[in-house]
C-alpha atoms as a PDB file:
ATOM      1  CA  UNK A   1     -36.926-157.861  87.046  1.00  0.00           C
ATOM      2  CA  UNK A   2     -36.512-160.643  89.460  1.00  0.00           C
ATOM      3  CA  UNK A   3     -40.433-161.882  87.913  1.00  0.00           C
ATOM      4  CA  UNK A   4     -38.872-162.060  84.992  1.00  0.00           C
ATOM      5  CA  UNK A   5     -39.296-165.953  84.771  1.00  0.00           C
ATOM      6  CA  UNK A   6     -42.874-165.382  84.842  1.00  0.00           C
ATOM      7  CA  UNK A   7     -42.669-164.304  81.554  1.00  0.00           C
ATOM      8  CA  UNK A   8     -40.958-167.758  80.231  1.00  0.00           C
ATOM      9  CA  UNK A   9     -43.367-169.888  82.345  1.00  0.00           C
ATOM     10  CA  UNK A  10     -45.306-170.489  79.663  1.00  0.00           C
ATOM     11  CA  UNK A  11     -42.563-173.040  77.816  1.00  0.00           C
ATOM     12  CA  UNK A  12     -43.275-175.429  80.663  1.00  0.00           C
ATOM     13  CA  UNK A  13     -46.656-176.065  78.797  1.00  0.00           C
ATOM     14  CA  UNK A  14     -45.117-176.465  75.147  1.00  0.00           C
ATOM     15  CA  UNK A  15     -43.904-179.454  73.814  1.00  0.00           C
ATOM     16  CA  UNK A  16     -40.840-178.830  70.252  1.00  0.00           C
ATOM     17  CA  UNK A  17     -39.692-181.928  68.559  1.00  0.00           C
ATOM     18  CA  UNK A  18     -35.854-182.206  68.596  1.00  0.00           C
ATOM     19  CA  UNK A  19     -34.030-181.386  65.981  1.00  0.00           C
ATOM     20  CA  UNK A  20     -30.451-181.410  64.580  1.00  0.00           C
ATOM     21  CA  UNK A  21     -30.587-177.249  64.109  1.00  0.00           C
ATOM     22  CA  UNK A  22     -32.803-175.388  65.543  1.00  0.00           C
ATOM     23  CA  UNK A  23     -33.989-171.890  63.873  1.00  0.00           C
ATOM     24  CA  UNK A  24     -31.818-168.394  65.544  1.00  0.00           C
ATOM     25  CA  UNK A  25     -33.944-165.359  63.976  1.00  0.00           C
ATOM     26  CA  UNK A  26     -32.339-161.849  64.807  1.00  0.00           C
ATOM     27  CA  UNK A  27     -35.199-159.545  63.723  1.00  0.00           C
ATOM     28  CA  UNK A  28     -32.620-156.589  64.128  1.00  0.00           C
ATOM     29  CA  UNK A  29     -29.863-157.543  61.926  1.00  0.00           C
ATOM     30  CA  UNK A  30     -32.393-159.745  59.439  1.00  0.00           C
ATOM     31  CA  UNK A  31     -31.066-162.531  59.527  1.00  0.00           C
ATOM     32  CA  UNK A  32     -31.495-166.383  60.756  1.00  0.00           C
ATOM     33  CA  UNK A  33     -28.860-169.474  60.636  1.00  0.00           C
ATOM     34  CA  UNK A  34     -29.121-173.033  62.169  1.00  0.00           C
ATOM     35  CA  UNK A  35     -28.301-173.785  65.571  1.00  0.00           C
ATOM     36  CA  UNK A  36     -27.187-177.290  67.113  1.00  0.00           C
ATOM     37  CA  UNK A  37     -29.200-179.020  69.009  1.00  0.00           C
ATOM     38  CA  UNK A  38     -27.835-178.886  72.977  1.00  0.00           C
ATOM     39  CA  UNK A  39     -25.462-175.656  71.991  1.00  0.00           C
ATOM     40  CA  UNK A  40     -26.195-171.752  73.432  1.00  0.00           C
ATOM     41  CA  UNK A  41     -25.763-169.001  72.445  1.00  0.00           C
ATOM     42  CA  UNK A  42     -25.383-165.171  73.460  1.00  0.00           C
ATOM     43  CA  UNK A  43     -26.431-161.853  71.963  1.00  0.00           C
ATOM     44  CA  UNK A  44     -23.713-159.313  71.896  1.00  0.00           C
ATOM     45  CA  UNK A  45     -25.298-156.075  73.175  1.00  0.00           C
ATOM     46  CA  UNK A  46     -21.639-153.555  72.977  1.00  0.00           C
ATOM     47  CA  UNK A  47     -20.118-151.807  70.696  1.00  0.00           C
ATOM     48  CA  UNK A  48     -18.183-154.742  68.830  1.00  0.00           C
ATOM     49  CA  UNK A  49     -19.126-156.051  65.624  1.00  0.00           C
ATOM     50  CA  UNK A  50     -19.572-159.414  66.675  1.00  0.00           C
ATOM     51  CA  UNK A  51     -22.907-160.003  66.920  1.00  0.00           C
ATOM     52  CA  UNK A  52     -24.008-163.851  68.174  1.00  0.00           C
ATOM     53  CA  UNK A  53     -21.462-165.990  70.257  1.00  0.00           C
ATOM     54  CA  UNK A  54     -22.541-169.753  70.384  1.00  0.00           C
ATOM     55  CA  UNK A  55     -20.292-172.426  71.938  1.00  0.00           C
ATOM     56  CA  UNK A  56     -20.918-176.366  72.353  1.00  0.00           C
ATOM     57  CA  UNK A  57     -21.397-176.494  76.179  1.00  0.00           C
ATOM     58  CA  UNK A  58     -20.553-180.197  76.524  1.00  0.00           C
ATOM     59  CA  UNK A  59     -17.121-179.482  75.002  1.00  0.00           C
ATOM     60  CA  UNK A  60     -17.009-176.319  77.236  1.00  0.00           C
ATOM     61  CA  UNK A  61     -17.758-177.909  80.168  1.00  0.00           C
ATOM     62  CA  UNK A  62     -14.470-180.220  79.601  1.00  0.00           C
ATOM     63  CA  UNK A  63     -12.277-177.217  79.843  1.00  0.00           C
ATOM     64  CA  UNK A  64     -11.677-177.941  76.406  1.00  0.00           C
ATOM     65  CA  UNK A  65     -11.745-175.412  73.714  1.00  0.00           C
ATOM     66  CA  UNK A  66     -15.145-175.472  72.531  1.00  0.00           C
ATOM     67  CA  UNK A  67     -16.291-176.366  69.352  1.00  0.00           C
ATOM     68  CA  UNK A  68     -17.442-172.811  68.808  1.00  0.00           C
ATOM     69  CA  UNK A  69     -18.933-169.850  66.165  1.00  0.00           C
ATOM     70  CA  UNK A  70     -19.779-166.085  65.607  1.00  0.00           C
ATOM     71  CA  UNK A  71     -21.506-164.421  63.486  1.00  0.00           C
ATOM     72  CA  UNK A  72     -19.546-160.826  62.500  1.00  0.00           C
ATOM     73  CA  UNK A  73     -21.700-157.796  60.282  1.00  0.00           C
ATOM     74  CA  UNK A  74     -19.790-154.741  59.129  1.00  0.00           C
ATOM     75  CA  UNK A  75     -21.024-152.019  56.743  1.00  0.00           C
ATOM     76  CA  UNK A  76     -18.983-152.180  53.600  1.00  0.00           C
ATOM     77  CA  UNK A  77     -21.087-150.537  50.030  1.00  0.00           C
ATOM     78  CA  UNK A  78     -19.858-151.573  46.655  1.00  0.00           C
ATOM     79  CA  UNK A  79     -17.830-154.415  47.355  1.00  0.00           C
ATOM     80  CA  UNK A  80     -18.633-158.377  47.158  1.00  0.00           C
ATOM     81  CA  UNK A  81     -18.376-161.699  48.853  1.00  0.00           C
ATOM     82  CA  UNK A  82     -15.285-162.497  47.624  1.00  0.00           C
ATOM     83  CA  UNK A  83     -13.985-158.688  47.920  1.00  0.00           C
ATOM     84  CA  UNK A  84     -15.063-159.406  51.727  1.00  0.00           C
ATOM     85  CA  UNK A  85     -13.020-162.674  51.366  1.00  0.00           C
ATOM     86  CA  UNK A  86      -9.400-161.380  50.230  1.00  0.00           C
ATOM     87  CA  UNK A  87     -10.262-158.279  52.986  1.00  0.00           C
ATOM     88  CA  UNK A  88     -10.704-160.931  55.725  1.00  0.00           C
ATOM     89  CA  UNK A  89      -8.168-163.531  54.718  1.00  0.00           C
ATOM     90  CA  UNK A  90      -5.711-160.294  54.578  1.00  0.00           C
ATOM     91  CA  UNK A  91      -6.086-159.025  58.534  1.00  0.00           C
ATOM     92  CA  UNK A  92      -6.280-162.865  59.497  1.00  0.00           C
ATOM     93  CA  UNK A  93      -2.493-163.845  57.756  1.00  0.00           C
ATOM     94  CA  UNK A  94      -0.411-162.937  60.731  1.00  0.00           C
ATOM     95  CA  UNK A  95      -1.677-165.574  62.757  1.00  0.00           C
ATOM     96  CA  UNK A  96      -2.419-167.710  60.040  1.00  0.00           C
ATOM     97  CA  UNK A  97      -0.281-171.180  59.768  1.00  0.00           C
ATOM     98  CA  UNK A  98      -1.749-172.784  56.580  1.00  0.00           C
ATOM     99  CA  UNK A  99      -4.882-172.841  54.631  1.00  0.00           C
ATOM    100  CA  UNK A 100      -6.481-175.770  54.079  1.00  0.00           C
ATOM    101  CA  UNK A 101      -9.211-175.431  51.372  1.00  0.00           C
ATOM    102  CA  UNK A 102     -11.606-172.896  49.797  1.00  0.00           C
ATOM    103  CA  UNK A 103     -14.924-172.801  47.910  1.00  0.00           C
ATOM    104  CA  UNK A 104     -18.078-171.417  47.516  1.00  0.00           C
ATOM    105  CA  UNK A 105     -21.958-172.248  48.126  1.00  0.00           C
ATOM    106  CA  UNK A 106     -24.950-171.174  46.503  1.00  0.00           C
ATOM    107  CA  UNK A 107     -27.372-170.109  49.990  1.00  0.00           C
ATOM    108  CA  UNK A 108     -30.572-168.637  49.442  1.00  0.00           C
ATOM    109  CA  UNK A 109     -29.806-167.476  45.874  1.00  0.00           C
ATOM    110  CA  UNK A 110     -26.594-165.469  47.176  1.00  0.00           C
ATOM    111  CA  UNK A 111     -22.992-166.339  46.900  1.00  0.00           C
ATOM    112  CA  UNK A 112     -21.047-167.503  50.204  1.00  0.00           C
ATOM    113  CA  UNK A 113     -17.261-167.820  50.046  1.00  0.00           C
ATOM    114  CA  UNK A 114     -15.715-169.765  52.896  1.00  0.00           C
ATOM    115  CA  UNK A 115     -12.249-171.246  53.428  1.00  0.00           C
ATOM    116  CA  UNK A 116     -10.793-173.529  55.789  1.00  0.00           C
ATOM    117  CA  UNK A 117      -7.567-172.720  57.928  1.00  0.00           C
ATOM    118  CA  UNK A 118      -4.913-173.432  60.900  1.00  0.00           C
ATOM    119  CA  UNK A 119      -3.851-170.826  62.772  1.00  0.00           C
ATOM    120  CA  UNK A 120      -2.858-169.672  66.241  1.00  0.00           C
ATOM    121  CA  UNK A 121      -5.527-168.059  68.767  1.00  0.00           C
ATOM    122  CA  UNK A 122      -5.391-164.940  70.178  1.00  0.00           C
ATOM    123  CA  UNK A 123      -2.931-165.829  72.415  1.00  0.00           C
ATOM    124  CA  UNK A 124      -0.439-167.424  70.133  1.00  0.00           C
ATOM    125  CA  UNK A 125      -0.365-170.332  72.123  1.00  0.00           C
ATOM    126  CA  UNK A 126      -3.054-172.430  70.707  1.00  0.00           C
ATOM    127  CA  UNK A 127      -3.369-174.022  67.284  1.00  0.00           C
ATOM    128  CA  UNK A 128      -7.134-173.745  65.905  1.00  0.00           C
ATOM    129  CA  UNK A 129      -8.976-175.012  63.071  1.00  0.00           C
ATOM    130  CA  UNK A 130     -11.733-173.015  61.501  1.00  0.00           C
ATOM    131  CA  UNK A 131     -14.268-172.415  58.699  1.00  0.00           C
ATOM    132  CA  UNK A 132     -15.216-168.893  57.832  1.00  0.00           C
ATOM    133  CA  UNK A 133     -17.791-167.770  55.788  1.00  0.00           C
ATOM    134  CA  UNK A 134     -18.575-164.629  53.981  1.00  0.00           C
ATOM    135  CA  UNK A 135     -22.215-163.144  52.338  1.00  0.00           C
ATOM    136  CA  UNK A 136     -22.616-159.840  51.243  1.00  0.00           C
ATOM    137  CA  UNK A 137     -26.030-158.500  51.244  1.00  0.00           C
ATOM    138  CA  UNK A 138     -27.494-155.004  51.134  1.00  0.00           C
ATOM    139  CA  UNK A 139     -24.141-153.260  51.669  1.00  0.00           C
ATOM    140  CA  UNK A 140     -23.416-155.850  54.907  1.00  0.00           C
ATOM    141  CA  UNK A 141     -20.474-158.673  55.329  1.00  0.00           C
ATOM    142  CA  UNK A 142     -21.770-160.865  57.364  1.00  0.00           C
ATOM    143  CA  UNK A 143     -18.623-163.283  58.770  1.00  0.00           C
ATOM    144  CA  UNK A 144     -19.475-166.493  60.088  1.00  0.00           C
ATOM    145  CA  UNK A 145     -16.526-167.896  61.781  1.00  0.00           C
ATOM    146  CA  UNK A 146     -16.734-171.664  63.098  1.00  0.00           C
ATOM    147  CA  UNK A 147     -13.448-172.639  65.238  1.00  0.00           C
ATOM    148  CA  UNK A 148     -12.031-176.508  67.199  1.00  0.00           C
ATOM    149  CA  UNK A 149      -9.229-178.026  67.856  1.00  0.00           C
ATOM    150  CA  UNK A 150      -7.106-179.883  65.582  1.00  0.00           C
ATOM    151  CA  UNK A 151      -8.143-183.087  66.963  1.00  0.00           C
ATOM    152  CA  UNK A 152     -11.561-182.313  66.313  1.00  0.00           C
ATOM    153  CA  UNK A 153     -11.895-180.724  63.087  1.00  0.00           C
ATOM    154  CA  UNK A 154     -11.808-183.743  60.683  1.00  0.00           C
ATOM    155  CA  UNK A 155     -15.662-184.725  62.459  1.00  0.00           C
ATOM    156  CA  UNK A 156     -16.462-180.873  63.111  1.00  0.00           C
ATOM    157  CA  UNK A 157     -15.889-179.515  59.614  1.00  0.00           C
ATOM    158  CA  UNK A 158     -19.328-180.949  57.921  1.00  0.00           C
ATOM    159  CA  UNK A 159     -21.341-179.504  60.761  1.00  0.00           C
ATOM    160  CA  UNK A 160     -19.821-176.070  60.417  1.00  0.00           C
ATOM    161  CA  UNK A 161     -20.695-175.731  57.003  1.00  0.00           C
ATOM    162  CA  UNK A 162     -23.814-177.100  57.338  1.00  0.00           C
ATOM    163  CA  UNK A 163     -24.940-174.484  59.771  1.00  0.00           C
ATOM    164  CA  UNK A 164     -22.988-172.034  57.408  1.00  0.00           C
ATOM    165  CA  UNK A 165     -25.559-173.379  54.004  1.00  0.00           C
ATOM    166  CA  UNK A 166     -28.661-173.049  56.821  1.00  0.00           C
ATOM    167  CA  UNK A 167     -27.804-168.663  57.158  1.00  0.00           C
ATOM    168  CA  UNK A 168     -30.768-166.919  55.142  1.00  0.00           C
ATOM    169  CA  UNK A 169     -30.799-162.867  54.669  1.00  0.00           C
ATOM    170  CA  UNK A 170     -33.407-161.015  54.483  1.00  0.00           C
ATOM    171  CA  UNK A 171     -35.936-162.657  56.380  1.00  0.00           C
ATOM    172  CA  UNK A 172     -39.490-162.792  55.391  1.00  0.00           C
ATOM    173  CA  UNK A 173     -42.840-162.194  57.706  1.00  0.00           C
ATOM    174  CA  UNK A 174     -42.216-165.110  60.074  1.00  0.00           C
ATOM    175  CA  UNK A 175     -44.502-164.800  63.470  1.00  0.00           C
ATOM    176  CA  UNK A 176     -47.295-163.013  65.005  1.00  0.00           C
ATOM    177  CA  UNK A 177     -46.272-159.846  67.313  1.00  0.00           C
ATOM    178  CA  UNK A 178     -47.864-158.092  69.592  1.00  0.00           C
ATOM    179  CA  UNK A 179     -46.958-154.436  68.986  1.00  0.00           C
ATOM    180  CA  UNK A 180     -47.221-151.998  71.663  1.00  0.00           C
ATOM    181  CA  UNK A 181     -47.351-148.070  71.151  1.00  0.00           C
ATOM    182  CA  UNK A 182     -45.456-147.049  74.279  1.00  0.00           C
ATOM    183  CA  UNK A 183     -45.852-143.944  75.607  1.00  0.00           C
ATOM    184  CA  UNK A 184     -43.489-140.792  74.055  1.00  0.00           C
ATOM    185  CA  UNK A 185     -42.788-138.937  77.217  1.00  0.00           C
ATOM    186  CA  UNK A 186     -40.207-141.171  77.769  1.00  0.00           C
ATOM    187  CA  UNK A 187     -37.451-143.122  75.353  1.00  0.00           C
ATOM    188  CA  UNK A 188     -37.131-146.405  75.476  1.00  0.00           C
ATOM    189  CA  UNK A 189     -33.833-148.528  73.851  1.00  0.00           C
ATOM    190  CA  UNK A 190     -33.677-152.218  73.843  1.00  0.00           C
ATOM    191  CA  UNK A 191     -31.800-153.741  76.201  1.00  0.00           C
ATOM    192  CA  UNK A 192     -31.661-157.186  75.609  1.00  0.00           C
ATOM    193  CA  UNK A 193     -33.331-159.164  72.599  1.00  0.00           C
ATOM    194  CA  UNK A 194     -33.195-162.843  71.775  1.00  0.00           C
ATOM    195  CA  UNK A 195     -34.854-164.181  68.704  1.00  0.00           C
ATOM    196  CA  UNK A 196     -34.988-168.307  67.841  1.00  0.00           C
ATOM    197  CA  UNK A 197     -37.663-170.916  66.495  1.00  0.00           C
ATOM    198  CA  UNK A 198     -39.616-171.034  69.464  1.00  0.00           C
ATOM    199  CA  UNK A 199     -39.829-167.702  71.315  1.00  0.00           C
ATOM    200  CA  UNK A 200     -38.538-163.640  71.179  1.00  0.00           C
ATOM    201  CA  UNK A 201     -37.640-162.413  74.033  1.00  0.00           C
ATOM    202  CA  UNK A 202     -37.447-158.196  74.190  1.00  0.00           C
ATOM    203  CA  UNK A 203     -36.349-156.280  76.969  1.00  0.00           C
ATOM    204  CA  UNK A 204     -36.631-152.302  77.372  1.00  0.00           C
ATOM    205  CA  UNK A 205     -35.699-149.855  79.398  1.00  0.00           C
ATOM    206  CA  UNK A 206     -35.369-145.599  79.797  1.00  0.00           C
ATOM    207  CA  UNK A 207     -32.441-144.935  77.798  1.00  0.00           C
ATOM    208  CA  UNK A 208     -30.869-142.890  80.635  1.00  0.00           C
ATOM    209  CA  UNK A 209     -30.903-145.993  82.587  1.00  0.00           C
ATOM    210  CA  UNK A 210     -28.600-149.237  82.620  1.00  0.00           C
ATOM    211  CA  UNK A 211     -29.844-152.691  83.948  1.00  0.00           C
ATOM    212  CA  UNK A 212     -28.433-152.047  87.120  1.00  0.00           C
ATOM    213  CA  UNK A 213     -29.814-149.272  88.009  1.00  0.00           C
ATOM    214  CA  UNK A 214     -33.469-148.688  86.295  1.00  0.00           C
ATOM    215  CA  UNK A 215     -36.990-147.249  87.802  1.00  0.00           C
ATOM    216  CA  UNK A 216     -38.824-148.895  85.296  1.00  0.00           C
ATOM    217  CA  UNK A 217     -38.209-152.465  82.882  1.00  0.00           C
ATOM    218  CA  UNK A 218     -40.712-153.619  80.258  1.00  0.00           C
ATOM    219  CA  UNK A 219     -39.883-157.203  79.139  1.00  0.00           C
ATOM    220  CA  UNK A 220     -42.152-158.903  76.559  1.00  0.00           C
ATOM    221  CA  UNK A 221     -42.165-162.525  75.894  1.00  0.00           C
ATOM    222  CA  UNK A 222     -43.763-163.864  72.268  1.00  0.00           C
ATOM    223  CA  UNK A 223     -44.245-167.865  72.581  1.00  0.00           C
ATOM    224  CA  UNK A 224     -44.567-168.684  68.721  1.00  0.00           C
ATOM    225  CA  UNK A 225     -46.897-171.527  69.331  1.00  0.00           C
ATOM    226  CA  UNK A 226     -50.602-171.665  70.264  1.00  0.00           C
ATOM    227  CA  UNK A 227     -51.543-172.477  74.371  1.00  0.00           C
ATOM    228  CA  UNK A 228     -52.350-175.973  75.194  1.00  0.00           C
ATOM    229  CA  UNK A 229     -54.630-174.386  77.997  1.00  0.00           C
ATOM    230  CA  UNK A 230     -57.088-172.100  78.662  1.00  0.00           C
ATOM    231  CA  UNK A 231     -56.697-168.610  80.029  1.00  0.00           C
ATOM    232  CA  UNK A 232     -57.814-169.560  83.691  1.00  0.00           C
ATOM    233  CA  UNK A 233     -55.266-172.390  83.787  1.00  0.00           C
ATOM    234  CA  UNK A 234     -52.440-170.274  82.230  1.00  0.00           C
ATOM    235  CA  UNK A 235     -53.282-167.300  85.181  1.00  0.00           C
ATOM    236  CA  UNK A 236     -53.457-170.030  87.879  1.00  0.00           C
ATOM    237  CA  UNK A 237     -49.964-171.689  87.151  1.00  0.00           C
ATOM    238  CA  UNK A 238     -48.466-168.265  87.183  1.00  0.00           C
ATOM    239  CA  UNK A 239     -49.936-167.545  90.895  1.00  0.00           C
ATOM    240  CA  UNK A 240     -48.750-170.863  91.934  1.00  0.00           C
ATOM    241  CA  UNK A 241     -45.318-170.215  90.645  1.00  0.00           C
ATOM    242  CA  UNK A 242     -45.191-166.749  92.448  1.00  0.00           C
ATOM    243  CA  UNK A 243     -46.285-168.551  95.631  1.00  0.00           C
ATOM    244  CA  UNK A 244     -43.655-171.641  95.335  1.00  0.00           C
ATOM    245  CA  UNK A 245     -40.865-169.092  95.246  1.00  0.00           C
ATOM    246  CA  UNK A 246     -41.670-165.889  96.442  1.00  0.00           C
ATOM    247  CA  UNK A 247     -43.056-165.983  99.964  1.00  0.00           C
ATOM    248  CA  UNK A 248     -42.955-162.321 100.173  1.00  0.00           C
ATOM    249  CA  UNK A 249     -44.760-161.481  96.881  1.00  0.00           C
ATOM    250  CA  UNK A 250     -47.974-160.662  96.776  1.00  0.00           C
ATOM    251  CA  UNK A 251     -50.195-161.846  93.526  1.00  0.00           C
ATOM    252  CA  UNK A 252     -53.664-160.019  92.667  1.00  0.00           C
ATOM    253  CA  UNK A 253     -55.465-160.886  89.459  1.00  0.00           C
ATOM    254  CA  UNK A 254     -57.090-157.736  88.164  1.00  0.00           C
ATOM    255  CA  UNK A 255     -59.213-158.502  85.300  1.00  0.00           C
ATOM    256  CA  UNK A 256     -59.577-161.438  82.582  1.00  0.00           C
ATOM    257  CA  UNK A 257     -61.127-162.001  79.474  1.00  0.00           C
ATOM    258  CA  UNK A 258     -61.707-165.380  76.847  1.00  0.00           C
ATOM    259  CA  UNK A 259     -58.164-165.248  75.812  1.00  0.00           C
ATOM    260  CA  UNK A 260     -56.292-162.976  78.066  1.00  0.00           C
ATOM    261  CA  UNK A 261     -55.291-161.934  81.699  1.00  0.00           C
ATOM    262  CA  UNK A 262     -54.028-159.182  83.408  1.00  0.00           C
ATOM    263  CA  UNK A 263     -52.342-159.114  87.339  1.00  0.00           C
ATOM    264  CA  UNK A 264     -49.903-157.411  88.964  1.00  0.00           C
ATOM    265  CA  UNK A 265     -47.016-158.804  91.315  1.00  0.00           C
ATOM    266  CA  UNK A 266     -45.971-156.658  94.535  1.00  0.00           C
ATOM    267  CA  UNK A 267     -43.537-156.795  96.884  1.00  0.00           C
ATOM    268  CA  UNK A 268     -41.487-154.817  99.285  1.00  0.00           C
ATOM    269  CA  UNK A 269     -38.854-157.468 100.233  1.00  0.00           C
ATOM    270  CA  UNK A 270     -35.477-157.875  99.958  1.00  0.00           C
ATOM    271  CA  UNK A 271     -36.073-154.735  97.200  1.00  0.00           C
ATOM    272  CA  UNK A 272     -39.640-152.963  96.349  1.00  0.00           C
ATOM    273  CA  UNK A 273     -40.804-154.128  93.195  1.00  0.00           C
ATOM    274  CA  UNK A 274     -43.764-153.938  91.574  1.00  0.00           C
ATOM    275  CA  UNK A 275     -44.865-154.936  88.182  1.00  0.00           C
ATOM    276  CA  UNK A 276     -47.966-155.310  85.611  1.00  0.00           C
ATOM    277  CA  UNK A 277     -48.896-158.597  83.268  1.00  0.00           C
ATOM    278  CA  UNK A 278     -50.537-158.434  80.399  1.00  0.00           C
ATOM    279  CA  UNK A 279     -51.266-162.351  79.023  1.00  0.00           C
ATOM    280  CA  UNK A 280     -52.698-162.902  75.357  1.00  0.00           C
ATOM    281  CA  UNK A 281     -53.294-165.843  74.032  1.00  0.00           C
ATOM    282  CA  UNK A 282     -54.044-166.605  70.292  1.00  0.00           C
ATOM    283  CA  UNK A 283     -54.799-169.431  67.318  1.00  0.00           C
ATOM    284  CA  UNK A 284     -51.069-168.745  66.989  1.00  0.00           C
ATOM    285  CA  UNK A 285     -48.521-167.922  69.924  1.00  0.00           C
ATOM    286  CA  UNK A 286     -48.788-166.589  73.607  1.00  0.00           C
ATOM    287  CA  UNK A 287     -47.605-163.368  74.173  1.00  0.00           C
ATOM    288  CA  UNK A 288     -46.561-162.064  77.877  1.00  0.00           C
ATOM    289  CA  UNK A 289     -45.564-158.502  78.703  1.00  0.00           C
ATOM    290  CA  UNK A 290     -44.740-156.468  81.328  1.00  0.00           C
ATOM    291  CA  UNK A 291     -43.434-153.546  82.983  1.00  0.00           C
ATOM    292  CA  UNK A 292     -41.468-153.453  86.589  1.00  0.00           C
ATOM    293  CA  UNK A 293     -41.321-150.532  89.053  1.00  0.00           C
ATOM    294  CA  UNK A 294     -38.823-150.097  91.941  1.00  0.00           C
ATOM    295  CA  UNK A 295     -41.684-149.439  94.257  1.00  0.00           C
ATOM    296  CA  UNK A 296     -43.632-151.554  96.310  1.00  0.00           C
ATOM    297  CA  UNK A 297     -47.124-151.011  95.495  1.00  0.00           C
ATOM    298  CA  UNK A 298     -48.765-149.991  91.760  1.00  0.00           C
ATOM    299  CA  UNK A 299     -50.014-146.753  92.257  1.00  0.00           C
ATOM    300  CA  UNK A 300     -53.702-146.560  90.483  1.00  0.00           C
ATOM    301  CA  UNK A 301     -52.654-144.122  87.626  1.00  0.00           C
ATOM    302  CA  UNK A 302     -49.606-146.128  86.644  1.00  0.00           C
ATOM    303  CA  UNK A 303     -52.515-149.344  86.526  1.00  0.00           C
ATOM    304  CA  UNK A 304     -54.645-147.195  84.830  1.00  0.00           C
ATOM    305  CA  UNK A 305     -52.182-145.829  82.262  1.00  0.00           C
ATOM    306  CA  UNK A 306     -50.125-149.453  81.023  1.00  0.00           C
ATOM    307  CA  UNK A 307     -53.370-151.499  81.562  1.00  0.00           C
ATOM    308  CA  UNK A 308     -54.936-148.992  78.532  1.00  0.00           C
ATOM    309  CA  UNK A 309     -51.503-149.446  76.868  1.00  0.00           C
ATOM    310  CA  UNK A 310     -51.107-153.230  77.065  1.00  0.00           C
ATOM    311  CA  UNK A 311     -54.722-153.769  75.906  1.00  0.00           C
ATOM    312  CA  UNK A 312     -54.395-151.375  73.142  1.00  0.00           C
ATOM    313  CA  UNK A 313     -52.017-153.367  71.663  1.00  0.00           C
ATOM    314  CA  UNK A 314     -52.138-154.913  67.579  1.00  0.00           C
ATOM    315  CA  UNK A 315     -51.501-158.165  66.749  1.00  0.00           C
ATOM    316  CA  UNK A 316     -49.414-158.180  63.550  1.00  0.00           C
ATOM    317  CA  UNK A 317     -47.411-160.327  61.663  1.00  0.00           C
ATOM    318  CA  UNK A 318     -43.509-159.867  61.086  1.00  0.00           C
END
C-alpha cells in the first residue's frame, strides 16, 4: 500500500479555485455539508456513532482548543427534529452551564433545530462554547456539533451555522464512477472511504484481514474533473514518480489505449509488494485503481484475472 500515492498523483495536474467551503460528500451515510477552507477532516471507521471529525488546524497547531465539529447519525423511527432536540439537550444538561440561544432553519426543505450553549468538556475542566444542530431524515438524527473557546465564539458562531445551513440529505446523482464487479470468491469490506468536491477515495480489503496485516488491498481513486493531459503524459509522470522515490521498485507498462493505461509496480525491498494500475481517463474525471499483493512479482494469472476485471469495468453516474 506504500504506492498508494500513485493513486493521488493525479491532483498535481488539477487546478480548484479556493473557496470559503468546500463540498464533504459521504456517499455511505448520504449526506454532504460545507467544509472551511484550510480545515481537515477524518472519517470515523469504529463502532461509534460519530461519523466525521474536522478541526481548524491553525488553531490546533497553537495547542489551543480547536475551533472544531462532528457530525453524529443515530437510528431513531417516528420521532422529529425537535423530538431529537429535547433527547439531546436532555443527556447534554449535566455538563451544561447555560444556554445561550435557540432557533430553527429551513435547509434543503427540512427543519434543523440548533441551540447555542456553555458547558464544561469532557474533562470538567474546560469551559466550551458550541452550536448543535439537529435534522431528522428517513428515520436518522443527524447531530452536528460545532465547539471553541469562549474567547472565540462571538467571531466563530456565524461560521458554524453557516456550515450547519450548507448540510443537504439525500444526495442526488453527483459524479461519474467507475464500478467494478469484483470477484465473489472472496469478500471484500471497505476499509477506508473519503468523499469531498474534488475526489473519492475507496479502499478495500478481505474482510478477514485488517490494514496491518492484509495479502491483498484494492484502493480506487475517482478525480471528479477531466485530465489536463493525455494518457502518455499521465503514464510517464507516474514512472517518474516511482523512480524519484523508490529506487528499489521496478515500473513496467503493460498495455495502453486512447484514454487509458495499465502497469504494474514490483518490488521485493524493504517488504515484497506488488501491485496492478488500471488508469481511465474521461470528458469528466480520472479514475485510478488498483490492487496490492504481498509478493514480489505478479504472477501471470493474477495479471490475467484483475487486468479482465479492471477493464471490464462501467462507467456510471452516482
Amino acid at each position: 500500500m506504500k504506492y498508494i500515492f500513485l493513486c493521488c498523483c493525479l491532483l498535481l495536474q488539477l487546478t480548484t479555485k479556493a473557496q470559503t467551503l468546500y463540498s464533504y460528500k459521504d456517499s455511505l451515510h448520504r449526506y454532504a455539508i460545507g467544509i472551511p477552507e484550510k480545515w481537515k477532516y477524518w472519517k470515523r471507521n469504529d463502532s461509534t456513532r460519530i461519523n466525521l471529525l474536522v478541526y481548524d488546524m491553525e488553531k490546533h497547531l497553537t495547542n489551543e482548543i480547536a475551533d472544531n465539529f462532528n457530525i453524529t447519525i443515530f437510528k431513531h423511527p417516528s420521532i422529529n427534529a425537535d423530538s431529537a432536540l429535547y433527547i439531546l439537550a436532555s443527556l447534554t444538561a449535566r455538563a451544561r452551564l447555560s444556554m445561550l440561544d435557540t432557533g430553527s432553519y429551513t435547509v434543503d426543505g427540512k427543519r434543523m433545530v440548533w441551540f447555542d450553549d456553555v458547558h464544561v468538556g469532557s474533562n470538567f475542566k474546560d469551559t466550551l462554547c458550541a452550536s448543535d444542530f439537529i435534522l431528522y431524515n428517513d428515520s436518522k438524527v443527524y447531530i452536528i456539533t460545532c465547539t471553541t473557546t469562549p474567547s472565540r465564539f462571538s467571531t466563530s458562531k456565524d461560521l458554524f451555522h453557516r456550515v450547519a445551513q450548507s448540510f443537504k440529505v439525500p444526495l442526488p446523482p453527483l459524479y461519474e464512477s467507475l464500478r467494478i464487479d469484483y470477484p465473489t470468491d472472496i469478500t471484500w469490506k471497505i476499509q477506508n472511504e473519503t468523499d469531498d468536491s474534488i475526489t473519492h477515495v475507496m479502499q478495500l480489503l478481505p474482510i478477514n484481514e485488517s490494514a496491518e496485516q492484509w495479502t491483498s488491498c484494492i484502493n480506487l481513486v475517482t478525480i471528479k474533473q477531466k485530465a489536463q493531459q493525455r494518457i502518455e503524459q499521465t503514464l510517464s509522470s507516474c514512472k517518474a514518480q516511482v523512480n524519484e522515490k523508490y529506487t528499489n521498485a521496478h515500473f513496467t507498462l503493460l498495455s495502453k489505449g486512447e484514454n487509458w493505461g495499465l502497469f504494474k509496480i514490483e518490488t521485493s525491498h524493504p517488504t515484497p509488494e506488488a501491485t496492478l494500475y488500471y488508469v481511465l481517463q474521461t470528458g469528466l474525471s480520472v479514475h485510478t485503481i488498483s490492487i496490492a499483493f504481498t509478493q514480489p512479482i505478479l504472477s501471470d494469472d493474477l495479471l490475467k484475472r484483475w487486468t479482465r476485471i479492471f477493464r471490464n469495468g462501467k462507467l456510471v453516474m452516482e
